[in-house]
Every structure is written in C-alpha cells, then in structure tokens.
N, C-alpha and C. Protein backbone atom coordinates (compact mmCIF):
# COMPACT_ATOMS: atom_id res chain seq x y z
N UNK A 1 -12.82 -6.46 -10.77
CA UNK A 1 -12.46 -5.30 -11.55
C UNK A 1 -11.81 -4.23 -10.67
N UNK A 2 -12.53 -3.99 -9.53
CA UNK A 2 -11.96 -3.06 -8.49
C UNK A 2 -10.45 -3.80 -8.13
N UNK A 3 -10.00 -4.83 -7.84
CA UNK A 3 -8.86 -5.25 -7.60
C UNK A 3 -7.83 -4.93 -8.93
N UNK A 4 -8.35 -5.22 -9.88
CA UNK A 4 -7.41 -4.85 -10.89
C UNK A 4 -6.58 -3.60 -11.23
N UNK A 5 -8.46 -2.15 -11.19
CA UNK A 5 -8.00 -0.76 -11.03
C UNK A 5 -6.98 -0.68 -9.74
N UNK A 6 -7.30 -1.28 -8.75
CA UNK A 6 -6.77 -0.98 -7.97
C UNK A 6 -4.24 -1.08 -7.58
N UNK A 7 -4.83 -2.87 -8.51
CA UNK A 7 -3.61 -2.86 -8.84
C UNK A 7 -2.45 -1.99 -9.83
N UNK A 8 -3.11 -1.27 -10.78
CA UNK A 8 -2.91 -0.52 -11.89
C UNK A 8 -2.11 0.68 -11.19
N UNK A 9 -3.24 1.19 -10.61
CA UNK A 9 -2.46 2.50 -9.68
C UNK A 9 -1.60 2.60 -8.96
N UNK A 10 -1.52 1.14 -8.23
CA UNK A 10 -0.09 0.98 -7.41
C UNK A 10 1.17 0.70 -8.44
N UNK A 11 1.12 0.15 -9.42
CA UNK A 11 1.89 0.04 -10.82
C UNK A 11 2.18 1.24 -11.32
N UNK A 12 1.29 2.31 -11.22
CA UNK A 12 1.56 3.75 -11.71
C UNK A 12 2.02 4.62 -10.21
N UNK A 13 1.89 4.26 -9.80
CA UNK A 13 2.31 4.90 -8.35
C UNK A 13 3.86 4.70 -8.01
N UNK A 14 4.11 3.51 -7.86
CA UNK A 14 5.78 2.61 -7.83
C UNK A 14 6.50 2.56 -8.95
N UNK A 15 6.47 3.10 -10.08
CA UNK A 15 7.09 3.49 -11.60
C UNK A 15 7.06 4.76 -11.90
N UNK A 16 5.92 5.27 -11.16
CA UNK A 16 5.95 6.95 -11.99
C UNK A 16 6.16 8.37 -10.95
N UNK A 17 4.99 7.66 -9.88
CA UNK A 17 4.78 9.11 -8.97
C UNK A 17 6.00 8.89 -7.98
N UNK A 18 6.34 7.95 -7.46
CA UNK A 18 7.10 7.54 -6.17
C UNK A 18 8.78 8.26 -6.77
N UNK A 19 9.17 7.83 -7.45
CA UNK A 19 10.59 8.17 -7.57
C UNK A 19 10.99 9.39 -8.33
N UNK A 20 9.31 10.45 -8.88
CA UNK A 20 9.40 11.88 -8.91
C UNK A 20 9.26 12.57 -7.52
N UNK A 21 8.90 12.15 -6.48
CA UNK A 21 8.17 12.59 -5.42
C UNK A 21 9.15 12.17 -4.04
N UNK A 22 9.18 10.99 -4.03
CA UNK A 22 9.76 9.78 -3.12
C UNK A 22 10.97 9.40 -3.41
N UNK A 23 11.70 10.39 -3.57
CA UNK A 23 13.45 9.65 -3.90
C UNK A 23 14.02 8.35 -3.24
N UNK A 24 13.38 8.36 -1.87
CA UNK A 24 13.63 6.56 -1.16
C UNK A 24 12.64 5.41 -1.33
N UNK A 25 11.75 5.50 -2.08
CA UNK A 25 10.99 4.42 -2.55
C UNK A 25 11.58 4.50 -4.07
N UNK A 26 11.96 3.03 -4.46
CA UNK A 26 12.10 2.54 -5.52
C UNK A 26 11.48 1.00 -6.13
N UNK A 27 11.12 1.15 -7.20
CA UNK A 27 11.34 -0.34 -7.96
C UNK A 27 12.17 -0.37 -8.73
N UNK A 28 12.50 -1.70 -8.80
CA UNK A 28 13.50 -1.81 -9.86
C UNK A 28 13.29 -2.74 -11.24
N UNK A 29 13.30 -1.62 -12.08
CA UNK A 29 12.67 -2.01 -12.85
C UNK A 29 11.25 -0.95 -13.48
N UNK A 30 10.79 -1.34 -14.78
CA UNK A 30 10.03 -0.34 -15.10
C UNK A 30 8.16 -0.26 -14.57
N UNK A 31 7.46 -0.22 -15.81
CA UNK A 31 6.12 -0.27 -15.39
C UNK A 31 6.07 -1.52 -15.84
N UNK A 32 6.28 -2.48 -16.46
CA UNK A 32 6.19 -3.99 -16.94
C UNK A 32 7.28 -4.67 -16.66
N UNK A 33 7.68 -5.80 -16.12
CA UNK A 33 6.56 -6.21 -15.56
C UNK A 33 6.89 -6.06 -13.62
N UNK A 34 7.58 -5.47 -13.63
CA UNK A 34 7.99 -4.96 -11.76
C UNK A 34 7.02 -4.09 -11.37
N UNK A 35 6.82 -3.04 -12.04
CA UNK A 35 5.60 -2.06 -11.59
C UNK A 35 4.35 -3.23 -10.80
N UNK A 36 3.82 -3.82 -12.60
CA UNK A 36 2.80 -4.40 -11.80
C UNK A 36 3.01 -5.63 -10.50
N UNK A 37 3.83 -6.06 -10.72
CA UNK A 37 3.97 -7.53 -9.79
C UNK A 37 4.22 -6.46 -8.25
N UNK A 38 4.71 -5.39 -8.20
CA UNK A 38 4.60 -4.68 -6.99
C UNK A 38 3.68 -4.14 -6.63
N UNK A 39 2.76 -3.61 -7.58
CA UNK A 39 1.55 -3.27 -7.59
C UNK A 39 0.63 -4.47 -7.32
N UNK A 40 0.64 -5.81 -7.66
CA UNK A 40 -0.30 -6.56 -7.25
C UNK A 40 0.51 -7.39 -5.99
N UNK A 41 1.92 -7.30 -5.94
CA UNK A 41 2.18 -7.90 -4.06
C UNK A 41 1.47 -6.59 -2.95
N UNK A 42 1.40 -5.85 -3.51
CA UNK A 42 0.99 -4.21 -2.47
C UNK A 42 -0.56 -4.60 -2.36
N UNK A 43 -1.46 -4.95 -3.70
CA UNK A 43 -2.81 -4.92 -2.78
C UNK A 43 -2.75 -6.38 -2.67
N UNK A 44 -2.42 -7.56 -2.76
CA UNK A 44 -2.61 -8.66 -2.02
C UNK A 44 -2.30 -9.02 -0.57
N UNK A 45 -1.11 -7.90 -0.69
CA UNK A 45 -0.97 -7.91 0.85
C UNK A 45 -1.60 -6.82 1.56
N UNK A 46 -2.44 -5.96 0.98
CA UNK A 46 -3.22 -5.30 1.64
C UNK A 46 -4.47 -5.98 2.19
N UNK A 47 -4.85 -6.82 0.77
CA UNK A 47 -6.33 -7.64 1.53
C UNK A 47 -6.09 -8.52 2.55
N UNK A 48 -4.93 -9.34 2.42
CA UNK A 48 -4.46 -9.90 3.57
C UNK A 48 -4.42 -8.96 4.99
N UNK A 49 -3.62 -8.15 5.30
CA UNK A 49 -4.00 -7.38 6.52
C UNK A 49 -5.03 -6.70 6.71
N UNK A 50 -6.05 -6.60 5.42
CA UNK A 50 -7.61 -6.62 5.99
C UNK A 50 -8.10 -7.16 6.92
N UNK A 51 -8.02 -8.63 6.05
CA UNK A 51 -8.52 -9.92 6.91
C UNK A 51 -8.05 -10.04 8.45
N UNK A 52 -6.51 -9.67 8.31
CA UNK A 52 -6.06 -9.49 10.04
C UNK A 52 -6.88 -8.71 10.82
N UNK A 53 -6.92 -7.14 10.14
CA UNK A 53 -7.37 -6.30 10.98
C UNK A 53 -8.58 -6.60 10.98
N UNK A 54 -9.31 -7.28 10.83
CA UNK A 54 -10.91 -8.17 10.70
C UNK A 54 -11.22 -9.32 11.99
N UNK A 55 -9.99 -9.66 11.69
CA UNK A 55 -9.61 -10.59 13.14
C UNK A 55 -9.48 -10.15 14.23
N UNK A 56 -8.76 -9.29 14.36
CA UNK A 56 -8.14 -8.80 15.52
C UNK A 56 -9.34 -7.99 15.73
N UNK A 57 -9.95 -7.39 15.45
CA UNK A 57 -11.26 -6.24 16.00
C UNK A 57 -12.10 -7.02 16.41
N UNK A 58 -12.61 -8.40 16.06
CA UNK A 58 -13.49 -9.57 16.51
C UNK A 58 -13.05 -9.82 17.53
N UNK A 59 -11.45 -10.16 17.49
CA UNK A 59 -10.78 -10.97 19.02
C UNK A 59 -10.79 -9.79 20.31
N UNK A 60 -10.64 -8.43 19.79
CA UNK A 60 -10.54 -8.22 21.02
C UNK A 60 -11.89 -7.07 21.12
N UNK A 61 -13.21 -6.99 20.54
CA UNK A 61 -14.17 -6.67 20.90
C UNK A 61 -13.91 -5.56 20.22
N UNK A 62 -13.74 -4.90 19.72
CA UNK A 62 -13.34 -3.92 18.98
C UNK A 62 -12.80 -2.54 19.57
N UNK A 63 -11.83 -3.04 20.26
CA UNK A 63 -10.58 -2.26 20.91
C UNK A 63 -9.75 -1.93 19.33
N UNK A 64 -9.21 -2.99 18.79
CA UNK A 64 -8.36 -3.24 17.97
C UNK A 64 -8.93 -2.02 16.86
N UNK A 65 -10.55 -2.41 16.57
CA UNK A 65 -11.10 -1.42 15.02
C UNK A 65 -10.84 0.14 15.33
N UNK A 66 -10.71 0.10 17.05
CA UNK A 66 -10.41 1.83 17.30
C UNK A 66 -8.69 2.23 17.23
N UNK A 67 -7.83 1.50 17.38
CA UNK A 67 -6.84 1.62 17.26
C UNK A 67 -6.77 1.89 15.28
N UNK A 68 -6.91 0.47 14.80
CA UNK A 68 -7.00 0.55 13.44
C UNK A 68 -7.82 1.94 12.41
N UNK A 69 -8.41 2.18 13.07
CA UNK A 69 -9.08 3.58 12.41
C UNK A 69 -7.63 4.30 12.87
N UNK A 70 -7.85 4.44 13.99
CA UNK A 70 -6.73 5.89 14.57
C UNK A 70 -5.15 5.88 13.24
N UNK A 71 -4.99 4.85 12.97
CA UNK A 71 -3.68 4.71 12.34
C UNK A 71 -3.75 4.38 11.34
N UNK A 72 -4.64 4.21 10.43
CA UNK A 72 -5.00 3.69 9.00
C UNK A 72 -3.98 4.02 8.30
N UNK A 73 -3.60 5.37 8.51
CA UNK A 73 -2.93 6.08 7.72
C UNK A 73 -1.28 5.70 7.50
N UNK A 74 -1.14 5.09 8.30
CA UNK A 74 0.48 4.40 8.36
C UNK A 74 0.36 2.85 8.17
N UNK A 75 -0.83 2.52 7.96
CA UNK A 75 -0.39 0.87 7.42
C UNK A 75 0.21 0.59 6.43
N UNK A 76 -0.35 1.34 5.48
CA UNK A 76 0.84 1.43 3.67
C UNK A 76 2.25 1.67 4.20
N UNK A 77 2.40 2.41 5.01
CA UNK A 77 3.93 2.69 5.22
C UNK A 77 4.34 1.56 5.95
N UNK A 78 3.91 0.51 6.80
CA UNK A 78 3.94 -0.73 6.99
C UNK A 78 4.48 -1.48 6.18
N UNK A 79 3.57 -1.72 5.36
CA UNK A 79 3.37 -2.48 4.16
C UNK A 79 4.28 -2.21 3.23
N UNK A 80 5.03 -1.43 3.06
CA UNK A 80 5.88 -0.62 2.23
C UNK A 80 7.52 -1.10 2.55
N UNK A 81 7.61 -1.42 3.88
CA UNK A 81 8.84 -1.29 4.56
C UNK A 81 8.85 -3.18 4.63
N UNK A 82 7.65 -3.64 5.00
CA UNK A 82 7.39 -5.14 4.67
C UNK A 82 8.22 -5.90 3.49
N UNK A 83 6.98 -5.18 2.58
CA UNK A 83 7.35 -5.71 1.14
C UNK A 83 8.94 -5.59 0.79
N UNK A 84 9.76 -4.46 0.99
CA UNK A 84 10.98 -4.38 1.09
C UNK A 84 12.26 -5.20 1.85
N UNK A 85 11.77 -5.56 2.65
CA UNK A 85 12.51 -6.27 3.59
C UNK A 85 12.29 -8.28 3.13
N UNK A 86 11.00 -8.00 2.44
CA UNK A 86 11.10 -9.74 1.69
C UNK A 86 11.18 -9.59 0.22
N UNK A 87 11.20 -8.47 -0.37
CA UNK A 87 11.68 -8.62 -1.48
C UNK A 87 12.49 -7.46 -2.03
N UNK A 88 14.04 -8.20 -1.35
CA UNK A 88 14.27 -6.25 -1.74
C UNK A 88 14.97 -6.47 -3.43
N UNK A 89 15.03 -7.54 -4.10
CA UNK A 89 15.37 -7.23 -5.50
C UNK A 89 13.99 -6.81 -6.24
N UNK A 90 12.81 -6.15 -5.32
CA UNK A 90 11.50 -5.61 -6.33
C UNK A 90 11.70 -4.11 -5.83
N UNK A 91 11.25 -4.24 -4.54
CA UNK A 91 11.19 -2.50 -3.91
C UNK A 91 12.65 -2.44 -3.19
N UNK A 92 12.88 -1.12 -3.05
CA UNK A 92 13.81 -0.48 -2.36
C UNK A 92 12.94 0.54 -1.59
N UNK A 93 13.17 0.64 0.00
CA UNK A 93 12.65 1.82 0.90
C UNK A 93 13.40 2.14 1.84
N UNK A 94 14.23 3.36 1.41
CA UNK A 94 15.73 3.48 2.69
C UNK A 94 14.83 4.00 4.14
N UNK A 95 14.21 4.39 4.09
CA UNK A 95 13.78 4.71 5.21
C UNK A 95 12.24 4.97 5.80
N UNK A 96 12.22 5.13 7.28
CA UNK A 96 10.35 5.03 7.57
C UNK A 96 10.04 6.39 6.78
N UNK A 97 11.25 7.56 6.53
CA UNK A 97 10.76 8.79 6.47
C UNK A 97 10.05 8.34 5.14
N UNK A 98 10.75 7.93 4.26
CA UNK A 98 10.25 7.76 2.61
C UNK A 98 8.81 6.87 2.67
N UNK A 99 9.02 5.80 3.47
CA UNK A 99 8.41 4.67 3.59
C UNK A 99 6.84 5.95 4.18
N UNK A 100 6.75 7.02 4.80
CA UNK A 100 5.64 7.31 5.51
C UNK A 100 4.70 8.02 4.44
N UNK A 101 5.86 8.74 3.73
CA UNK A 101 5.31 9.74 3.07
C UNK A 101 4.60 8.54 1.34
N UNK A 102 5.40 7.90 1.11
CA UNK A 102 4.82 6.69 0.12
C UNK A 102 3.75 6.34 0.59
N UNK A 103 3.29 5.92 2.01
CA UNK A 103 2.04 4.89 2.27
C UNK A 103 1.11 6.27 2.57
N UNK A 104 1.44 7.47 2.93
CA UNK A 104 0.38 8.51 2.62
C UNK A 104 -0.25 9.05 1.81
N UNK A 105 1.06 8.59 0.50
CA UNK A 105 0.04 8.96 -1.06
C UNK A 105 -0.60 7.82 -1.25
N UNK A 106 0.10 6.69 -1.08
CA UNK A 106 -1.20 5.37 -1.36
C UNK A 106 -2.62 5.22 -0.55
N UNK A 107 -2.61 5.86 0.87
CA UNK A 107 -3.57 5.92 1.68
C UNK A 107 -4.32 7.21 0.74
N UNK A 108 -4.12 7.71 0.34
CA UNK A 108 -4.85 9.10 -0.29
C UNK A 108 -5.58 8.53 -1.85
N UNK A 109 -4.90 7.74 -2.48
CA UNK A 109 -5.34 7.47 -3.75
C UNK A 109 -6.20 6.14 -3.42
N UNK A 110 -6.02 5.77 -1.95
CA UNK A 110 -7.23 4.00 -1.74
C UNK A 110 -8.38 5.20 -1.31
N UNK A 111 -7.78 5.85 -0.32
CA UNK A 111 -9.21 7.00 -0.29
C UNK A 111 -10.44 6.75 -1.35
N UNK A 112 -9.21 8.13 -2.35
CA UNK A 112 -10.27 8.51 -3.43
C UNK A 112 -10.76 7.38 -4.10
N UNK A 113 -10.05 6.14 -4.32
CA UNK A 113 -10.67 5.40 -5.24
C UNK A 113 -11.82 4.55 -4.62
N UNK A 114 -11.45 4.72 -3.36
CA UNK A 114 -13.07 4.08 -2.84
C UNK A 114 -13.94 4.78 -2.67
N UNK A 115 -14.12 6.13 -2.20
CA UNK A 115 -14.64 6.64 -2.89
C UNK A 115 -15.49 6.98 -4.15
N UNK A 116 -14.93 7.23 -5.17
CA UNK A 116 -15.28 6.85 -6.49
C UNK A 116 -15.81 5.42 -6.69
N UNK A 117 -15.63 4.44 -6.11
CA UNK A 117 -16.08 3.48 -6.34
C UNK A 117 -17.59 2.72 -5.89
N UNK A 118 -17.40 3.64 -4.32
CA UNK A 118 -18.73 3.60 -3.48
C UNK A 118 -19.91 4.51 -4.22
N UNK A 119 -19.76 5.40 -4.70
CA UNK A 119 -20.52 6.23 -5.42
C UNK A 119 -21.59 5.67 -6.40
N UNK A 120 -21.27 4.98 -7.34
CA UNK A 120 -21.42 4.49 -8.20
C UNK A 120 -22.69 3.58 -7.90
C-alpha cells in the first residue's frame, strides 16, 4: 500500500507540481498513463538503489551509510537525470540545476510521507 501511495505522488509530482515549479523537468504526457509509469519507474528505481546503498554500507563497513546520509538529499536528483537519459521519450531534465531542485521536492515529500507513515 505504502508503495502504491508512494507511487501516486510521484504521478502528482511529474504532471502537476514539477512543470508549475520546475520548468526543466518534464513528462510527456499527462497524469495517465505517463504520470504514473514515471511515477512507478521513480520508486522502483528508488528501491533498487536502496538495495545498493544497503550493499555498499555492508561492503565497506559503513563508510558508505556515512557518505549516504551526508547526500541523501541529491539521490532523487540522480535518479531524475538517470531516468532521463534511458528514457527520454517519458521524462525530460535539461539540467542538474532543474534535476536538483526536482529531487529536493521529492526528497521532501519521501520525508514527510515516511514520516506520516512511521507514525501510525
């Protein structure tokens, strides 16, 4: 269920907030069905570089989990510039500038929603 909410928001995020806010992040295409299919490549490939950054903090004793904290905040913008570069007939991201400020509102709304979710 949490994967789903979770996908939803990136669907409302990449259709609604991004290209009022984010003039260089685009989808193409509306909230159905590009929103979501970007919204669910965004958290599948998020859990995937979970699992990395899961790895990598094991492999190197957890050097890696202190780095990974320090920068959390720019992995969406990673991920952002990723997804673009293998699928650029879904997203469009002209640049890291757009690309930083996009993975900072998504880092802000995984925040709150875990948050809200841990609560519970």
């Amino acid at each position: 269920m949490k994967f789903l909410l979770r996908v939803a928001l990136m669907a409302v995020l990449f259709s609604y907030v991004f290209p009022a806010i984010v003039p260089g992040v685009s989808v193409h295409g509306g909230f159905w069905p590009e929103g979501i299919v970007a919204g669910f490549l965004f958290a599948f490939v998020g859990f995937v570089l979970g699992l990395l950054a899961t790895v990598i903090s094991i492999g190197t004793l957890g050097i890696g989990f202190i780095v990974l904290v320090l920068l959390q905040m720019f992995i969406p913008a990673v991920t952002l510039q990723v997804m673009s570069s293998w699928f650029p007939e879904r997203l469009t991201v002209v640049n890291w500038e757009a690309a930083i400020v996009a993975g900072l509102c998504i880092w802000l709304v995984n925040f709150v929603l875990n948050r809200l979710t841990s609560s519970k």
